[in-house]
Protein backbone atom coordinates (compact mmCIF):
# COMPACT_ATOMS: atom_id res chain seq x y z
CA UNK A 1 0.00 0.00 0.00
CA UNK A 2 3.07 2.06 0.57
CA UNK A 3 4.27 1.64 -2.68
CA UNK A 4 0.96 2.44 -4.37
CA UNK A 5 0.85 5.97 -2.43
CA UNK A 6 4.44 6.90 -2.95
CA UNK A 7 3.82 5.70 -6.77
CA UNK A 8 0.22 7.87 -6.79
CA UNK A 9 2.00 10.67 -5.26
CA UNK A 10 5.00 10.97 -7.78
CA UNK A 11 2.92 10.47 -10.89
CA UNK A 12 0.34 13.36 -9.01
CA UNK A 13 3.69 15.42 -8.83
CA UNK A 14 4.50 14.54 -12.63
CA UNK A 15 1.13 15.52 -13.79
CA UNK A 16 1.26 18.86 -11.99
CA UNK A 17 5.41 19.78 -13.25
CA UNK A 18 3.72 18.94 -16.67
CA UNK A 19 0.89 21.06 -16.40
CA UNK A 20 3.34 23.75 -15.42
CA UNK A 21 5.37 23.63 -18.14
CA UNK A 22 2.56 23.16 -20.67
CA UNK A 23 0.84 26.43 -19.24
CA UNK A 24 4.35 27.79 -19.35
CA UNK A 25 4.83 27.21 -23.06
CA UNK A 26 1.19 27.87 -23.91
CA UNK A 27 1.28 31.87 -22.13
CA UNK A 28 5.11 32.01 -24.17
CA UNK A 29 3.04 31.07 -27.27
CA UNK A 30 0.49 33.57 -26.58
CA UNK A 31 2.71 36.50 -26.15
CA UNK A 32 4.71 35.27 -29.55
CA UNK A 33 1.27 35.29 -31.23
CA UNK A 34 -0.29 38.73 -29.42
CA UNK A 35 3.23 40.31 -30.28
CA UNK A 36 2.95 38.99 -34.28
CA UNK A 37 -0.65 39.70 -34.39
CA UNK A 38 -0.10 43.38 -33.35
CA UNK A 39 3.05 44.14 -35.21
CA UNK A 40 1.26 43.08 -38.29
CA UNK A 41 -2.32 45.14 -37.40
CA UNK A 42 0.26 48.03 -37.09
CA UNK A 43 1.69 47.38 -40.42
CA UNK A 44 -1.90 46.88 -42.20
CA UNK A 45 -2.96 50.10 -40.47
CA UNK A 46 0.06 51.71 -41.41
CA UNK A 47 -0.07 50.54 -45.14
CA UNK A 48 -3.68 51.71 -45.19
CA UNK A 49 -2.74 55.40 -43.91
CA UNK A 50 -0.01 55.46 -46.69
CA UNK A 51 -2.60 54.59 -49.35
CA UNK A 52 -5.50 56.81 -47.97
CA UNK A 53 -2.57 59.71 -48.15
CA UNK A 54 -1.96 58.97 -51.77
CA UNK A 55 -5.88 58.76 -52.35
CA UNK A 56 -6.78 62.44 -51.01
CA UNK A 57 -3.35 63.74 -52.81
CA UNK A 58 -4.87 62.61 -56.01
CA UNK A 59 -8.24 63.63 -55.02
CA UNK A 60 -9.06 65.39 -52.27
CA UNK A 61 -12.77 64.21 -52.55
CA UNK A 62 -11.70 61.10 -51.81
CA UNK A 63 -11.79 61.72 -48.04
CA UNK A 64 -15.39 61.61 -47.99
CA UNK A 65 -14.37 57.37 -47.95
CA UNK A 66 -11.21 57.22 -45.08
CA UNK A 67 -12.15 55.38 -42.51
CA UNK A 68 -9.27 56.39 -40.07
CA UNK A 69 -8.70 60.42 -40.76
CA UNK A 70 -5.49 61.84 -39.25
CA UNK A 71 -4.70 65.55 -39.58
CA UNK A 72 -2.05 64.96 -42.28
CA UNK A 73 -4.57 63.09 -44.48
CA UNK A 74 -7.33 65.68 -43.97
CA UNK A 75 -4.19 68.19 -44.35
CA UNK A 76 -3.50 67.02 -47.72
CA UNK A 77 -7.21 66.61 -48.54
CA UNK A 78 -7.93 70.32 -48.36
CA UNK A 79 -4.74 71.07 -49.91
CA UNK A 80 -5.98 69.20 -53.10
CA UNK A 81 -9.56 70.36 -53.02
CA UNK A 82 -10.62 72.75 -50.46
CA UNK A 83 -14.00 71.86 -50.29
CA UNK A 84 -13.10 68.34 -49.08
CA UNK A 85 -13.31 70.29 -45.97
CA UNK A 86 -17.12 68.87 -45.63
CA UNK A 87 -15.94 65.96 -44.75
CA UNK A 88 -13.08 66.75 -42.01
CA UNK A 89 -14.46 65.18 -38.81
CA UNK A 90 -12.00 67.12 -37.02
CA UNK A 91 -11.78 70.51 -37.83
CA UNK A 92 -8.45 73.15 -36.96
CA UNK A 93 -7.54 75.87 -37.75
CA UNK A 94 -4.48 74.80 -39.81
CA UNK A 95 -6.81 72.78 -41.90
CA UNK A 96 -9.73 74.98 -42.33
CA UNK A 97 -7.14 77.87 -43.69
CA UNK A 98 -5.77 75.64 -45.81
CA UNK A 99 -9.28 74.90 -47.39
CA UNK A 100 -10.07 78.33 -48.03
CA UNK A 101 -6.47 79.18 -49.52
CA UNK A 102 -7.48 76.62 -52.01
CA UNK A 103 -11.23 77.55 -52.56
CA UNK A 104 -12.33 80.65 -50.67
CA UNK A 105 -16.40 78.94 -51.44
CA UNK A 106 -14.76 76.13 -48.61
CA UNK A 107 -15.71 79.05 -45.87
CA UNK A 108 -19.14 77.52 -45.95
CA UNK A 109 -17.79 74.41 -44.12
CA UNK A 110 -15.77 76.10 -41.67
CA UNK A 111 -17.42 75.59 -38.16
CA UNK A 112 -15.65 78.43 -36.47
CA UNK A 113 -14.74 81.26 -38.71
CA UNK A 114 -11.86 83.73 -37.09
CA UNK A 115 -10.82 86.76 -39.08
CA UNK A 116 -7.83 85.41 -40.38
CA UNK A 117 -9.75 82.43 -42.43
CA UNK A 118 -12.15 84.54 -43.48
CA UNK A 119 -9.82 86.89 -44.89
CA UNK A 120 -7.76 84.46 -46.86
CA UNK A 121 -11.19 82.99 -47.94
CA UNK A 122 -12.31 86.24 -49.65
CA UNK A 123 -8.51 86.82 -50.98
CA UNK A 124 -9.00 83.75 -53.04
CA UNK A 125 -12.39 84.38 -53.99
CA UNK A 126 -14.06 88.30 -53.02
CA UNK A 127 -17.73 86.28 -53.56
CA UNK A 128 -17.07 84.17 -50.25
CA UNK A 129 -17.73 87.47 -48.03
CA UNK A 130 -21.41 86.46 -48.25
CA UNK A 131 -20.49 83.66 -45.93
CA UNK A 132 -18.47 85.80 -43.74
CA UNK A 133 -20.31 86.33 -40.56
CA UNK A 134 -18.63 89.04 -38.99
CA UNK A 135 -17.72 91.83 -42.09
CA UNK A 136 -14.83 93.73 -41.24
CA UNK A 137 -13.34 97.00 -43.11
CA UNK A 138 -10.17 94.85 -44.00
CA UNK A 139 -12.21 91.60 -44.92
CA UNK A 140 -14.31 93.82 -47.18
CA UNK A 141 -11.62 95.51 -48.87
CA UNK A 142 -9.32 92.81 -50.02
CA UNK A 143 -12.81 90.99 -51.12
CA UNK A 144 -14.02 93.90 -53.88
CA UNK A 145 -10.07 93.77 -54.62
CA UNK A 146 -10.22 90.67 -55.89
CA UNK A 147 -13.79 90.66 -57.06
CA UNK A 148 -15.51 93.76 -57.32
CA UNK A 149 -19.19 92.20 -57.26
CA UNK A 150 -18.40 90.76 -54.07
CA UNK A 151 -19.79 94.75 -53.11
CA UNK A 152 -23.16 93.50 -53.31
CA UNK A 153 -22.56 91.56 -49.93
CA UNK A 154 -21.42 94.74 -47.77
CA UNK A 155 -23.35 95.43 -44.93
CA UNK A 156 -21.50 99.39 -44.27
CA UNK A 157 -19.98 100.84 -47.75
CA UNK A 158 -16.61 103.31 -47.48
CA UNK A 159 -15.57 105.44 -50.20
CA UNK A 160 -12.59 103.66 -50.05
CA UNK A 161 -14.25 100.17 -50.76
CA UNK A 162 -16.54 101.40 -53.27
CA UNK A 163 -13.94 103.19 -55.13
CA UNK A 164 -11.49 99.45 -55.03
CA UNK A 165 -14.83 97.53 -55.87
CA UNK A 166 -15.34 99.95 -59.36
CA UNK A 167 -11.62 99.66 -59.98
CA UNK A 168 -11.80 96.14 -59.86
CA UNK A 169 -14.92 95.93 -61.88
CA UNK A 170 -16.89 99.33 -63.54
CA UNK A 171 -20.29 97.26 -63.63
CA UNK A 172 -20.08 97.35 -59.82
CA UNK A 173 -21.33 100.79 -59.77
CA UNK A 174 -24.90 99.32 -59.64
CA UNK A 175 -24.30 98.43 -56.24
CA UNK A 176 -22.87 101.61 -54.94
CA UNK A 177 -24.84 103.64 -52.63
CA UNK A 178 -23.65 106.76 -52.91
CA UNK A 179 -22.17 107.17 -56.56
CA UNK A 180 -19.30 110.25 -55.60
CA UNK A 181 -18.23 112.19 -59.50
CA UNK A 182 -14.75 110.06 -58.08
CA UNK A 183 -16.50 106.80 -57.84
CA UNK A 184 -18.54 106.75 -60.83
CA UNK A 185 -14.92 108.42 -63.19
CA UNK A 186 -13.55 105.16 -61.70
CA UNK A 187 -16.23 103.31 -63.10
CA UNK A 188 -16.00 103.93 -66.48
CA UNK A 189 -12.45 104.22 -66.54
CA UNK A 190 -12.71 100.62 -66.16
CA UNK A 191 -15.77 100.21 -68.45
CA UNK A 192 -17.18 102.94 -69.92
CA UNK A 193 -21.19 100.78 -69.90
CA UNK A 194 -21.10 101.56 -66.62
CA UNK A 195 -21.71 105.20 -67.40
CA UNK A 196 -25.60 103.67 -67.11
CA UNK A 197 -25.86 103.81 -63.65
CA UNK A 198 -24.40 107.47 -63.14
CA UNK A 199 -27.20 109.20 -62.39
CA UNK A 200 -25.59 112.67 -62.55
CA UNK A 201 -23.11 113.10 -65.22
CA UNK A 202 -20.16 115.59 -66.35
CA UNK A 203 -18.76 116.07 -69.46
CA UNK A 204 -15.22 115.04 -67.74
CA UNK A 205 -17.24 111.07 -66.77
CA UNK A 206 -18.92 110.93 -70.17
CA UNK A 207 -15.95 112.00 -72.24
CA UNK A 208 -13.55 108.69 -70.15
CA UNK A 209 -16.80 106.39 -70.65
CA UNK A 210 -16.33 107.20 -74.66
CA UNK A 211 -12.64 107.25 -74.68
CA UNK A 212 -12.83 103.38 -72.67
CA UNK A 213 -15.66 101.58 -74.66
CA UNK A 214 -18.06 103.85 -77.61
CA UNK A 215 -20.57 102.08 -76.90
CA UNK A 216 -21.05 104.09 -74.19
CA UNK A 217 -22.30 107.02 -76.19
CA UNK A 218 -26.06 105.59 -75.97
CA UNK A 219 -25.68 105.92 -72.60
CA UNK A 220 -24.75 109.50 -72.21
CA UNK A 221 -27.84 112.07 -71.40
CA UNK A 222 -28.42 114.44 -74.13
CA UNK A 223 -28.36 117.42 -71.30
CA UNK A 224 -24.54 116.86 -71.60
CA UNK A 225 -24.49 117.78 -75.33
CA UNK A 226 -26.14 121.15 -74.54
């Protein structure tokens, strides 16, 4: 009987060092696997981030489809087509001035406008001050500079933006609201048509609105030939 216990008890003692070892090897094999398994998710995530880079580079639209967006890819996004901003999860302000330095229109997706996005929004195109939500006189002034229709939008008119808005473009005369003789010899000087919204004309306007475009002549009020 002895024997049978002492025999019980090693083989018990056996079975247990086995189990040991077995559960030993089995957690090493786990940590080789775990270990693999996330060094190559890193790499597929990391291949997938390369591609979705080279997608929005090509097409910036083609952000509307990344699963994972990181600022670089939205970054590059916005540089390729600035109204891929509508689909930036994340908005900054890095990213939404890049937008609108690409296409000023991209200042309708901008969730928090500051003066310095709106003003490079209007730079690229004066038409995107009717999205600007606070006007300011600088905003307003670089916007008729580089479109001069973009005076329709102004909320308070200046001399000085009038007279950059007819510069820019003569048929924006229609939108000034106090035509000054300056303003409206700006006008035509630029096109002479635009002698049809002067409402009270000198020889001096009529005479540049010729000299620019003869068509003009129709336009000039026979009061002047008197």
């Amino acid at each position: 009987m002895l024997d049978l216990a002492e025999t019980l008890g090693s083989l018990l003692l056996w079975v247990n060092l086995k189990r040991n070892d077995m559960q030993k090897e089995l957690n090493e094999l786990k940590m080789k696997f775990d270990k693999f398994h996330g060094i190559k998710t890193e790499t597929i995530e990391q291949n997938q981030e390369e591609k979705d880079l080279k997608a929005v580079k090509r097409n910036g639209w083609a952000l509307e489809i990344v699963k994972i967006q990181t600022p670089g890819i939205c970054l590059e996004a916005v540089k390729n087509d600035g109204m891929a901003l509508q689909f930036v999860k994340i908005q900054t302000p890095e990213i939404c001035l890049e937008a609108v330095k690409n296409d000023g229109m991209a200042l309708q997706f901008v969730k928090i406008q500051t003066p310095e996005i709106c003003l490079e929004a209007v730079k690229r195109n004066g038409m995107a001050l009717e999205i600007v939500k606070i006007q300011t006189p600088e905003i307003c002034l670089e916007a008729v500079k580089q479109n001069g229709w973009a005076l329709q939008y102004i909320k308070i008119q200046t001399p000085e933006i009038c007279l950059e808005a007819v510069k820019q473009n003569g048929w924006a005369l229609q939108h000034v609201k106090i035509k000054t003789p300056e303003i409206c010899l700006e006008a035509v000087k630029q096109n002479g048509l635009s002698l049809k919204y002067v409402k009270i004309q000198t020889p001096e306007i009529c005479l540049e609105a010729v000299k620019q475009n003869k068509e003009a002549i129709r336009f000039v009020k026979k009061e002047i030939f008197n």
